[in-house]
N, C-alpha and C. Protein backbone atom coordinates (compact mmCIF):
# COMPACT_ATOMS: atom_id res chain seq x y z
N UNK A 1 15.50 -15.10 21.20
CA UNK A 1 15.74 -13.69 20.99
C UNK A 1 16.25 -13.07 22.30
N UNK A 2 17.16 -12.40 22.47
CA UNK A 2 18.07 -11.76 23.30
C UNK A 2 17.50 -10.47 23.89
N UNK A 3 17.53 -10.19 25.15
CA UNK A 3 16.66 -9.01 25.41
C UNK A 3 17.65 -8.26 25.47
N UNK A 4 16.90 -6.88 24.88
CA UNK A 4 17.83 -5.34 24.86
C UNK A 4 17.82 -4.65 26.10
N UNK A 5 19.12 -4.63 26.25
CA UNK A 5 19.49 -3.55 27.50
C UNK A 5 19.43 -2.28 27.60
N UNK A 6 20.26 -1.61 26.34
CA UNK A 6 20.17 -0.15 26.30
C UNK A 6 19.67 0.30 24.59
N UNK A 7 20.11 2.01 24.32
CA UNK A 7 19.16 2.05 23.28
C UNK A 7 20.32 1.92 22.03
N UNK A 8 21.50 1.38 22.71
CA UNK A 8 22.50 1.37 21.61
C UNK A 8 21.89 0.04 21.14
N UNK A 9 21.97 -1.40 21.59
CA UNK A 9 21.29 -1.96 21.51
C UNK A 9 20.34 -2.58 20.71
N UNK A 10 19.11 -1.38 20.84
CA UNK A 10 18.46 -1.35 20.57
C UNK A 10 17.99 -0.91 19.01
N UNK A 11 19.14 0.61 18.96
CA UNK A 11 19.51 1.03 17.81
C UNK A 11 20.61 -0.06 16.45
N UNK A 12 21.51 -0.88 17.10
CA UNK A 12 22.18 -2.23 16.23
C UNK A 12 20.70 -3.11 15.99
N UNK A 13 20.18 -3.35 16.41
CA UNK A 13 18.86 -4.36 16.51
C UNK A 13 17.98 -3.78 15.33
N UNK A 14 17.67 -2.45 15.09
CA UNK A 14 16.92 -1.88 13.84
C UNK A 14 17.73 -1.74 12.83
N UNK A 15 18.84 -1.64 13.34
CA UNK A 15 19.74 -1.92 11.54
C UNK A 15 19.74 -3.15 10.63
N UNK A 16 19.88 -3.56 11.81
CA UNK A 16 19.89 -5.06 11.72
C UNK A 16 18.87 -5.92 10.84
N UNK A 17 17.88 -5.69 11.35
CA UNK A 17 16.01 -5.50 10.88
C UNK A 17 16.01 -5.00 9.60
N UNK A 18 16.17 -3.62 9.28
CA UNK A 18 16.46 -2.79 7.99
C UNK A 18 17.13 -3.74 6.92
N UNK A 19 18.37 -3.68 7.38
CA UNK A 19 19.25 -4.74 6.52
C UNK A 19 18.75 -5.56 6.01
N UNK A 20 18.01 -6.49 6.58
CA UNK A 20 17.50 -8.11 6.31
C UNK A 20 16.31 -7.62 5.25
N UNK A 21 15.54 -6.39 5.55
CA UNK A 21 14.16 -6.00 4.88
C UNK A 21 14.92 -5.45 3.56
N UNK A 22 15.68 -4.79 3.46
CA UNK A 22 16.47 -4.67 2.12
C UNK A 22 16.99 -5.56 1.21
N UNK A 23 18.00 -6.40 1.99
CA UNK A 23 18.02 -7.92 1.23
C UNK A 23 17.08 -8.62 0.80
N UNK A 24 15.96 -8.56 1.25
CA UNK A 24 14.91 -9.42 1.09
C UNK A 24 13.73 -8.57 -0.16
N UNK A 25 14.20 -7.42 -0.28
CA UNK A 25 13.34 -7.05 -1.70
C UNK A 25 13.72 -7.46 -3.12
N UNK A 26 12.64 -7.07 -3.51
CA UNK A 26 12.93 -8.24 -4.77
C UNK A 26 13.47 -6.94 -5.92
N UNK A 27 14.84 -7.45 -6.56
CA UNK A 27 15.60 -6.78 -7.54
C UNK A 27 15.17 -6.70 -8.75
N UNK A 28 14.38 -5.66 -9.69
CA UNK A 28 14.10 -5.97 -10.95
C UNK A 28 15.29 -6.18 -12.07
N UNK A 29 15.82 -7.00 -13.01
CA UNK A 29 16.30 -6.87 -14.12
C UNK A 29 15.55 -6.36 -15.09
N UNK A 30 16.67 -5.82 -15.91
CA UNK A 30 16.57 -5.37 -17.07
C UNK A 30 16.25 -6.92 -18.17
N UNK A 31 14.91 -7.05 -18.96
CA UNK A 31 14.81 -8.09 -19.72
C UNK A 31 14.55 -7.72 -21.30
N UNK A 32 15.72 -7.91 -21.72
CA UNK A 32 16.25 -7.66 -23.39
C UNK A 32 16.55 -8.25 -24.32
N UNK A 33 16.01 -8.55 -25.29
CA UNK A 33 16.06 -9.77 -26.11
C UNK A 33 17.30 -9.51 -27.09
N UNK A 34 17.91 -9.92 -27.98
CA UNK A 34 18.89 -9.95 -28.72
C UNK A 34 19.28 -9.10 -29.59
N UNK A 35 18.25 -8.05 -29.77
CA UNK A 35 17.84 -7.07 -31.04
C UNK A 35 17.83 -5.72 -30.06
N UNK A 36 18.03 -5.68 -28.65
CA UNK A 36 17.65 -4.81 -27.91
C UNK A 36 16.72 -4.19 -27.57
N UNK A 37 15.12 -5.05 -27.78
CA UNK A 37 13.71 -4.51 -28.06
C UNK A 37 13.39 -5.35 -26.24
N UNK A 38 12.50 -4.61 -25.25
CA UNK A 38 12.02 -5.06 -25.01
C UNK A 38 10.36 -5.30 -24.75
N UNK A 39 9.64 -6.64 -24.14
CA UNK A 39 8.27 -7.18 -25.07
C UNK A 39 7.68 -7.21 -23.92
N UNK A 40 6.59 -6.90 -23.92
CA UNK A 40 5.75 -6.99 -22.99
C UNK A 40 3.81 -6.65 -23.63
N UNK A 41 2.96 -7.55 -22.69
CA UNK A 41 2.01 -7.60 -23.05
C UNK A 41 1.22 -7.15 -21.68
N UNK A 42 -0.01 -5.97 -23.01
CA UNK A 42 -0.75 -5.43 -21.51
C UNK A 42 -2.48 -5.72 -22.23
N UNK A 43 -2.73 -5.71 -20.72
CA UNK A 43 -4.30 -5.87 -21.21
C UNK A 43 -5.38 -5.20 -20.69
N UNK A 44 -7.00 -4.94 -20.90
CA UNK A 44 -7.76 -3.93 -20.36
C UNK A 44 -9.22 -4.66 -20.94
N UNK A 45 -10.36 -4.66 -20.74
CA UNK A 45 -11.31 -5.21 -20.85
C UNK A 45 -11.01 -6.77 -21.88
N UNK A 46 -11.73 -7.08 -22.82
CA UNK A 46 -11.18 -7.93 -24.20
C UNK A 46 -9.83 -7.55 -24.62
N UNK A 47 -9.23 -6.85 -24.84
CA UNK A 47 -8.31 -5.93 -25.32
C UNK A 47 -7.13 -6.56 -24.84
N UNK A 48 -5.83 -7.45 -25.89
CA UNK A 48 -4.82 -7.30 -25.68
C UNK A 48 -4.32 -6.99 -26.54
N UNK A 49 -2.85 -6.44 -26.00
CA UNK A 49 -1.61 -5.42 -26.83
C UNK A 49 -0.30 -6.01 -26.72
N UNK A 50 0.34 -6.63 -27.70
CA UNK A 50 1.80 -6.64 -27.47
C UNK A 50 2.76 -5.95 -28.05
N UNK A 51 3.62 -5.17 -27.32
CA UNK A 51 4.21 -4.02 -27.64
C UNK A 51 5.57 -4.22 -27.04
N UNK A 52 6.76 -4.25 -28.59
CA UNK A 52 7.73 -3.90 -28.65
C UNK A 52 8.28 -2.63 -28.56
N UNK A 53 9.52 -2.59 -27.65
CA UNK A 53 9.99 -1.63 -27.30
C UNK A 53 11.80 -0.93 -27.54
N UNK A 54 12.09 -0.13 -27.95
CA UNK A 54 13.45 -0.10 -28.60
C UNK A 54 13.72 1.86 -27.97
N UNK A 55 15.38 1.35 -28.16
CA UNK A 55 15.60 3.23 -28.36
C UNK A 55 15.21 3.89 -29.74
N UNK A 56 15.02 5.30 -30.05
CA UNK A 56 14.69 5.75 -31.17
C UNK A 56 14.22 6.91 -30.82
N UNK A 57 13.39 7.73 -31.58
CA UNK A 57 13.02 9.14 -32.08
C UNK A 57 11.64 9.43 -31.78
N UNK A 58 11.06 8.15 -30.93
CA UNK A 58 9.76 8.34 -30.75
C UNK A 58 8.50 7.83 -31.39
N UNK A 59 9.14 6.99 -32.27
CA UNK A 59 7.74 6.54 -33.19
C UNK A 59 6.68 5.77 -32.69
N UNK A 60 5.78 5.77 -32.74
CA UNK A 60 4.60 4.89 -32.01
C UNK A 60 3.97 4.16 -33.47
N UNK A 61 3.85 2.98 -33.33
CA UNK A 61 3.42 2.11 -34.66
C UNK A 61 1.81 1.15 -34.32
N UNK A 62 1.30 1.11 -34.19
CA UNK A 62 0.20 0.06 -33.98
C UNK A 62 -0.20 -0.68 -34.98
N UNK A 63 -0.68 -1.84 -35.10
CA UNK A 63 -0.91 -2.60 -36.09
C UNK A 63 -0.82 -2.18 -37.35
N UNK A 64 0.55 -1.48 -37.60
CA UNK A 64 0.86 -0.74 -39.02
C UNK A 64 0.72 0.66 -39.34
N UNK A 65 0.13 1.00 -38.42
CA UNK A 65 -0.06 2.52 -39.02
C UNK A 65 0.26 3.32 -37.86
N UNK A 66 0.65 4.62 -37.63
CA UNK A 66 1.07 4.96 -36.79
C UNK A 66 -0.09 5.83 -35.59
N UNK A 67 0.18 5.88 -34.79
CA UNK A 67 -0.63 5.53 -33.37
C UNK A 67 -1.70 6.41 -33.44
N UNK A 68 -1.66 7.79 -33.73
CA UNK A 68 -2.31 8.96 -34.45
C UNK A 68 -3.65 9.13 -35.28
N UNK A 69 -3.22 8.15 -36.54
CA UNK A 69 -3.91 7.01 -37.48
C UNK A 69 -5.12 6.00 -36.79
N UNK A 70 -4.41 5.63 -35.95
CA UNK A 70 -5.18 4.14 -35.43
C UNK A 70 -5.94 4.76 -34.35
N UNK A 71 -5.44 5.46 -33.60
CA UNK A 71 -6.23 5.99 -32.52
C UNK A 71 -6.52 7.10 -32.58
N UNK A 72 -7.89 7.95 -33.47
CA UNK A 72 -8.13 9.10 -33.96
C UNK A 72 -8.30 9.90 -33.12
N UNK A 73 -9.02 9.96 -31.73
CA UNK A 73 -9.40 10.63 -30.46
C UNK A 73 -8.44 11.24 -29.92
N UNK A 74 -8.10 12.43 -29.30
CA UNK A 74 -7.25 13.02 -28.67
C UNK A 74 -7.31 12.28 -27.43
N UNK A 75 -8.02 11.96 -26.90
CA UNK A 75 -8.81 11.49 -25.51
C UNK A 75 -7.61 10.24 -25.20
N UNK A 76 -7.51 9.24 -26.25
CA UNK A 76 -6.98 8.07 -26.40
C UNK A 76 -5.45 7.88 -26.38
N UNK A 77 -5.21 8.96 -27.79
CA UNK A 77 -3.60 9.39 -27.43
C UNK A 77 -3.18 9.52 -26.34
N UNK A 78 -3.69 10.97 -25.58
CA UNK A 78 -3.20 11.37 -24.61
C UNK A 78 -2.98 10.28 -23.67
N UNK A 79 -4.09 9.66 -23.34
CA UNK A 79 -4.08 7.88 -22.69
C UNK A 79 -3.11 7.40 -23.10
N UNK A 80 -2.62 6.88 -24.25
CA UNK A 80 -1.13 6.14 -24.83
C UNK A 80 0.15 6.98 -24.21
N UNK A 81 -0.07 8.12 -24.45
CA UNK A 81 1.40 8.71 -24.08
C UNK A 81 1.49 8.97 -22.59
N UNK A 82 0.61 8.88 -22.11
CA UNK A 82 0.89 8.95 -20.28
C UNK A 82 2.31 8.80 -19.45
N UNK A 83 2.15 6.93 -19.61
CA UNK A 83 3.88 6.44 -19.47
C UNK A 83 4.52 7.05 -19.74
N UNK A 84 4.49 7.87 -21.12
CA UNK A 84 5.45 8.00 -21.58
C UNK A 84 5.92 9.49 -20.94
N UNK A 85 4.97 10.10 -21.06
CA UNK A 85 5.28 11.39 -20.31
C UNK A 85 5.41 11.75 -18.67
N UNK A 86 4.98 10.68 -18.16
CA UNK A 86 5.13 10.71 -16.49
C UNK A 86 6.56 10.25 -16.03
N UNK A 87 7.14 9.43 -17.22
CA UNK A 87 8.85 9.09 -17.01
C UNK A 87 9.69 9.65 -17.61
N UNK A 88 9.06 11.13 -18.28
CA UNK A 88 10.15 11.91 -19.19
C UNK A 88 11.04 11.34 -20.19
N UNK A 89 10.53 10.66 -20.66
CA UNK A 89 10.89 10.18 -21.93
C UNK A 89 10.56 9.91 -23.19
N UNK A 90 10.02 11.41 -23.59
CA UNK A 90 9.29 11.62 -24.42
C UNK A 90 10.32 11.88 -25.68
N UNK A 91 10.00 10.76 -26.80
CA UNK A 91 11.12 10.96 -27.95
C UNK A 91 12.61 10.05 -27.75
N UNK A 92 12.09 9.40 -26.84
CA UNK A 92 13.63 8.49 -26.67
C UNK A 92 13.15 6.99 -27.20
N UNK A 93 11.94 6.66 -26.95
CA UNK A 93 11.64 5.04 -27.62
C UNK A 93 11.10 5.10 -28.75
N UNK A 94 11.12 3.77 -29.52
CA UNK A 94 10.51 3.66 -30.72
C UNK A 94 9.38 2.89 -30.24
N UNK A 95 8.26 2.40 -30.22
CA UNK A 95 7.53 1.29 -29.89
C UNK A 95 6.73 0.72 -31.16
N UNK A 96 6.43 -0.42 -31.08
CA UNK A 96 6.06 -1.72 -32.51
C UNK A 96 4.60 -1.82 -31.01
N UNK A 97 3.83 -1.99 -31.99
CA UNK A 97 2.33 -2.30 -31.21
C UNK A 97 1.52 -3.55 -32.02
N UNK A 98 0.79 -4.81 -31.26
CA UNK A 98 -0.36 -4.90 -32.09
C UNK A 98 -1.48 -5.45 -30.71
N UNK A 99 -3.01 -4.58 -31.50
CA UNK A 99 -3.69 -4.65 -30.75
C UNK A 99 -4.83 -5.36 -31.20
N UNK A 100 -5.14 -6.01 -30.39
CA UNK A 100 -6.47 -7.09 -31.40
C UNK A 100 -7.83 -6.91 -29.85
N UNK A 101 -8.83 -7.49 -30.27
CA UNK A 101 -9.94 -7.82 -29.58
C UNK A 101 -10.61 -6.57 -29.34
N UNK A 102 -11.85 -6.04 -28.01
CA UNK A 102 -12.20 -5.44 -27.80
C UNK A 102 -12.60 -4.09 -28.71
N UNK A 103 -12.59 -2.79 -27.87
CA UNK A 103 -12.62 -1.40 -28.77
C UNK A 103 -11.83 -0.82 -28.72
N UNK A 104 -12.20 0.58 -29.00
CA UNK A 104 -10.47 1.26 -29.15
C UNK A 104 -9.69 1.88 -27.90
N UNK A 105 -11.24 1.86 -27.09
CA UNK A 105 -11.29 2.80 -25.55
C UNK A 105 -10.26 1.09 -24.67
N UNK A 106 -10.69 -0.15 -24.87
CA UNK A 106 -9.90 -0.92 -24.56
C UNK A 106 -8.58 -1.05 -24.85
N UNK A 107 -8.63 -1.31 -26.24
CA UNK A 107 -7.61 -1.21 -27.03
C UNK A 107 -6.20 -0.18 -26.31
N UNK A 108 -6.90 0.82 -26.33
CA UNK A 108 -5.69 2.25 -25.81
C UNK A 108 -4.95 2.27 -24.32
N UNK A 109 -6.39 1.41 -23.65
CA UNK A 109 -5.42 1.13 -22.28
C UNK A 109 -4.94 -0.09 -22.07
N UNK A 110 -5.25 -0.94 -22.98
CA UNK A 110 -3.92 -2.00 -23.12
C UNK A 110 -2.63 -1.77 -23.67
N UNK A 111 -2.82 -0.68 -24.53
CA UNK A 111 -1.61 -0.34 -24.71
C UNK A 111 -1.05 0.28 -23.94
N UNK A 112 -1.78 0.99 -23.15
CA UNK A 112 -0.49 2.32 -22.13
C UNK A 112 -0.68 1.32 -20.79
N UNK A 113 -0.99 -0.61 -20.78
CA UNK A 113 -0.51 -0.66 -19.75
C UNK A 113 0.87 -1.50 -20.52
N UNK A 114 0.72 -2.23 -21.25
CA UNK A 114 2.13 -2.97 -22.27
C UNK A 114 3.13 -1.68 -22.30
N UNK A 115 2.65 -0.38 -22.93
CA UNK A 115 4.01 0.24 -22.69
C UNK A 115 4.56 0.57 -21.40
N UNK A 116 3.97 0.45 -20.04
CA UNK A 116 4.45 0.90 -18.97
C UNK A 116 5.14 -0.34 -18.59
N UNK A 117 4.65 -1.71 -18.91
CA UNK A 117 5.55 -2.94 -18.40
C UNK A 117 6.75 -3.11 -19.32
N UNK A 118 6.76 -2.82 -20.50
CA UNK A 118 7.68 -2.76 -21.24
C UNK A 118 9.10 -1.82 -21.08
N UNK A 119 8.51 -0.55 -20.16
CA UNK A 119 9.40 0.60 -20.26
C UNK A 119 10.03 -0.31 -18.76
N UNK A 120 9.00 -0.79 -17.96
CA UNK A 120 9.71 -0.98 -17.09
C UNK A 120 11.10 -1.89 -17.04
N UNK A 121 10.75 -2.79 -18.11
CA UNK A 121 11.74 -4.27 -18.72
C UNK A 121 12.91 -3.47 -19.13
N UNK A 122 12.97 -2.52 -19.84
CA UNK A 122 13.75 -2.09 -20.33
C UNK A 122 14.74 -0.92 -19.33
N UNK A 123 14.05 -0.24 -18.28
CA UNK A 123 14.96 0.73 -17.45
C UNK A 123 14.20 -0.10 -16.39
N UNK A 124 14.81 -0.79 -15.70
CA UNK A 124 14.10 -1.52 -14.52
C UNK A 124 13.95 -0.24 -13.29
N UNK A 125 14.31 0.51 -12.85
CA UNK A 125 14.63 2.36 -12.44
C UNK A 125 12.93 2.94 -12.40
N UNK A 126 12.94 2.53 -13.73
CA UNK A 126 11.40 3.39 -13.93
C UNK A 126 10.53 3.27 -13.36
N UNK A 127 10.28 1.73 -12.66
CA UNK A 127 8.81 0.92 -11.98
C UNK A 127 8.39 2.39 -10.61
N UNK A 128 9.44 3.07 -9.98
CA UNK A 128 9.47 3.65 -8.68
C UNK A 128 8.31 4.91 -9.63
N UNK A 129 8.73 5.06 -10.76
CA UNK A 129 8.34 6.31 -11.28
C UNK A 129 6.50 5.95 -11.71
N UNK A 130 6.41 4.91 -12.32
CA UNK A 130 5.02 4.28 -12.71
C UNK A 130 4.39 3.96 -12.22
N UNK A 131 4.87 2.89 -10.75
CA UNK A 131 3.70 2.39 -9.85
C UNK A 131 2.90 2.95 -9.36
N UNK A 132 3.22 4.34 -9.04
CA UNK A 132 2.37 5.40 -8.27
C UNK A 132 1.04 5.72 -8.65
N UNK A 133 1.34 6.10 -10.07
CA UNK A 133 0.52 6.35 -11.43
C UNK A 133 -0.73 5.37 -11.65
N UNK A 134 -0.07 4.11 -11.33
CA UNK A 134 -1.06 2.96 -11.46
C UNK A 134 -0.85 2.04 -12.88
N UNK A 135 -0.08 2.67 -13.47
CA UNK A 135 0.07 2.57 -14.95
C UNK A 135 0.50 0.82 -15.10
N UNK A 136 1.27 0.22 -13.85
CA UNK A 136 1.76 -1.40 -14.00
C UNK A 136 0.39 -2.43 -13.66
N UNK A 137 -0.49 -1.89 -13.24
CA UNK A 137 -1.60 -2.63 -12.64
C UNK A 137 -2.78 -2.30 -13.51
N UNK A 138 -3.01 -3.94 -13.97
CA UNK A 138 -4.01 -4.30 -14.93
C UNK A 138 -5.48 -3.82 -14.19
N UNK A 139 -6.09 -3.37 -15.38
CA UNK A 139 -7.52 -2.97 -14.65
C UNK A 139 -8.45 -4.09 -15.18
N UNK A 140 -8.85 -4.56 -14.04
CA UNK A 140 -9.50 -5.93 -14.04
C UNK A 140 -10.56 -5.69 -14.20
N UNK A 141 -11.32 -4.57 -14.23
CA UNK A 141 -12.97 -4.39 -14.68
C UNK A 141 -13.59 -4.93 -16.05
N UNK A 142 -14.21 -5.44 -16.29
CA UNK A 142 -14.62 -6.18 -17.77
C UNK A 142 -16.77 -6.15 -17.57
N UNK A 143 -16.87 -6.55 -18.68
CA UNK A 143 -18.18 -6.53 -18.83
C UNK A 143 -18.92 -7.29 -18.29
N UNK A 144 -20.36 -7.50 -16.99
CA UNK A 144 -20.86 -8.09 -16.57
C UNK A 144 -21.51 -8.89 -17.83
N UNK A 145 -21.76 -10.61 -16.99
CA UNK A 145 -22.43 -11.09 -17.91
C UNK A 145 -23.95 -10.91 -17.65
N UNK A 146 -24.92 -11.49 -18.91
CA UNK A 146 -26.12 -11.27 -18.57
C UNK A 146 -26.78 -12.44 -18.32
N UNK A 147 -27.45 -12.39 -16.96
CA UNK A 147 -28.15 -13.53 -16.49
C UNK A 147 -29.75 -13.46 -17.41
N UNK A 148 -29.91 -15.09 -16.83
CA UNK A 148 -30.93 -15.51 -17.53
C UNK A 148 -32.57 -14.68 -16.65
N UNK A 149 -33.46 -14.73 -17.72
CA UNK A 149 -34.56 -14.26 -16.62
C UNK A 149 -33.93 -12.61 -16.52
N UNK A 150 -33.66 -11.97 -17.06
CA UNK A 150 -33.24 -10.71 -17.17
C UNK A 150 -32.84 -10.00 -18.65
N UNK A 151 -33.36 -8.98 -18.91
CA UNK A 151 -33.26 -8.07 -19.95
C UNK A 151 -31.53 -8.01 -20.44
N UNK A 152 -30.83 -7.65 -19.45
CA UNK A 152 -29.70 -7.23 -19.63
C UNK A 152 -28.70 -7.81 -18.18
N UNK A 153 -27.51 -7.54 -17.88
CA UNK A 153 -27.04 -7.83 -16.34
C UNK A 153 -27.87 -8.24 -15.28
N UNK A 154 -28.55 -6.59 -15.20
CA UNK A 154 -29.22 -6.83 -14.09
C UNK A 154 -30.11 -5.73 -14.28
N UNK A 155 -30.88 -5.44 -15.61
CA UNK A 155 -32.10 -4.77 -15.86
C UNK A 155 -33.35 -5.60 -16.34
N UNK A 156 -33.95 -5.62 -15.40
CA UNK A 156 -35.46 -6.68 -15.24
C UNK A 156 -36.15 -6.29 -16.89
N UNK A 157 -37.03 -7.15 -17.25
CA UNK A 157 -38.08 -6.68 -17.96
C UNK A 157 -39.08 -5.96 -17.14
N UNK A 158 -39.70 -5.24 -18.44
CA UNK A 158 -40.80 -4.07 -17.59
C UNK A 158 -42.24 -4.71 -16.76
N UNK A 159 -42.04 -4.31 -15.61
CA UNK A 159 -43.73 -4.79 -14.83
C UNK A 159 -44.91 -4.14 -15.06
N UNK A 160 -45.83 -4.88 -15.34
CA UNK A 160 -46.96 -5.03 -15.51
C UNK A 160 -47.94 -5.12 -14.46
N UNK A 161 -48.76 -4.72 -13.70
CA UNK A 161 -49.83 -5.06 -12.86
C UNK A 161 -51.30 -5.04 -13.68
N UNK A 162 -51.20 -4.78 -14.49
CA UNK A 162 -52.87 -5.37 -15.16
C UNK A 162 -52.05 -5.57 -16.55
């Protein structure tokens, strides 16, 4: 490595640097299957979701019935449409859902993380808009198991002194 003399130098030397750190990030594609849907699978406690993704009018579908239907809670919706509303694109996708395992509180954030990887597949643009949010990153929290010699996790049976 060549020592710097002045701050011109010095200043070619950080472009330089910059440059290489730009080249070296990683480019998302757009990944689209033949039908123009793209697929992605998200998950959240037991709970996985695979959720097709298309242009359209907005419809939300889950294992047949529409999202509304399946997910009665306002609480939950609002959870589903997050993505959708933090990237302003509310009414532009159609999405195909199916959700199996877990509950519905699982269930709902596997879906709003499948639709955020999905939206991302499809406008690769968007990830800058979602990551922030948290919406691409699986929440790895799940249910402790219960050890032996214990009531529950980690709630003893009750003590006794006489």
């Amino acid at each position: 490595m060549a020592e710097i003399q002045s701050f011109e130098e010095l200043g070619a030397a950080v472009g330089a640097a910059k440059a290489e750190a730009v080249a070296a990030a990683p480019v998302h594609e757009r990944k689209v299957d033949e039908f123009g849907r793209a697929y992605a699978t998200g998950k959240r406690k037991d709970a996985v979701s695979r959720v097709w993704l298309t242009r359209g009018s907005g419809k939300i579908t889950v294992n047949g019935k529409d999202f509304g239907a399946y997910f009665a809670r306002p609480v939950l919706q609002m959870l589903i449409l997050q993505p959708i509303l933090a990237a302003d694109r509310d009414g532009q996708f159609d999405i195909i859902a199916t959700c199996e395992g877990g509950g519905l509180s699982g269930q709902a954030g596997a879906l709003r993380h499948g639709i955020s990887k999905a939206m991302t597949y499809f406008e690769p643009e968007l990830r800058g808009v979602l990551k922030p949010y948290g919406f691409l990153t699986r929440d790895s929290r799940t249910v402790e198991r219960k050890k032996y010699g214990k009531r529950k996790a980690r709630r003893s049976f009750q003590f006794s002194k006489r």
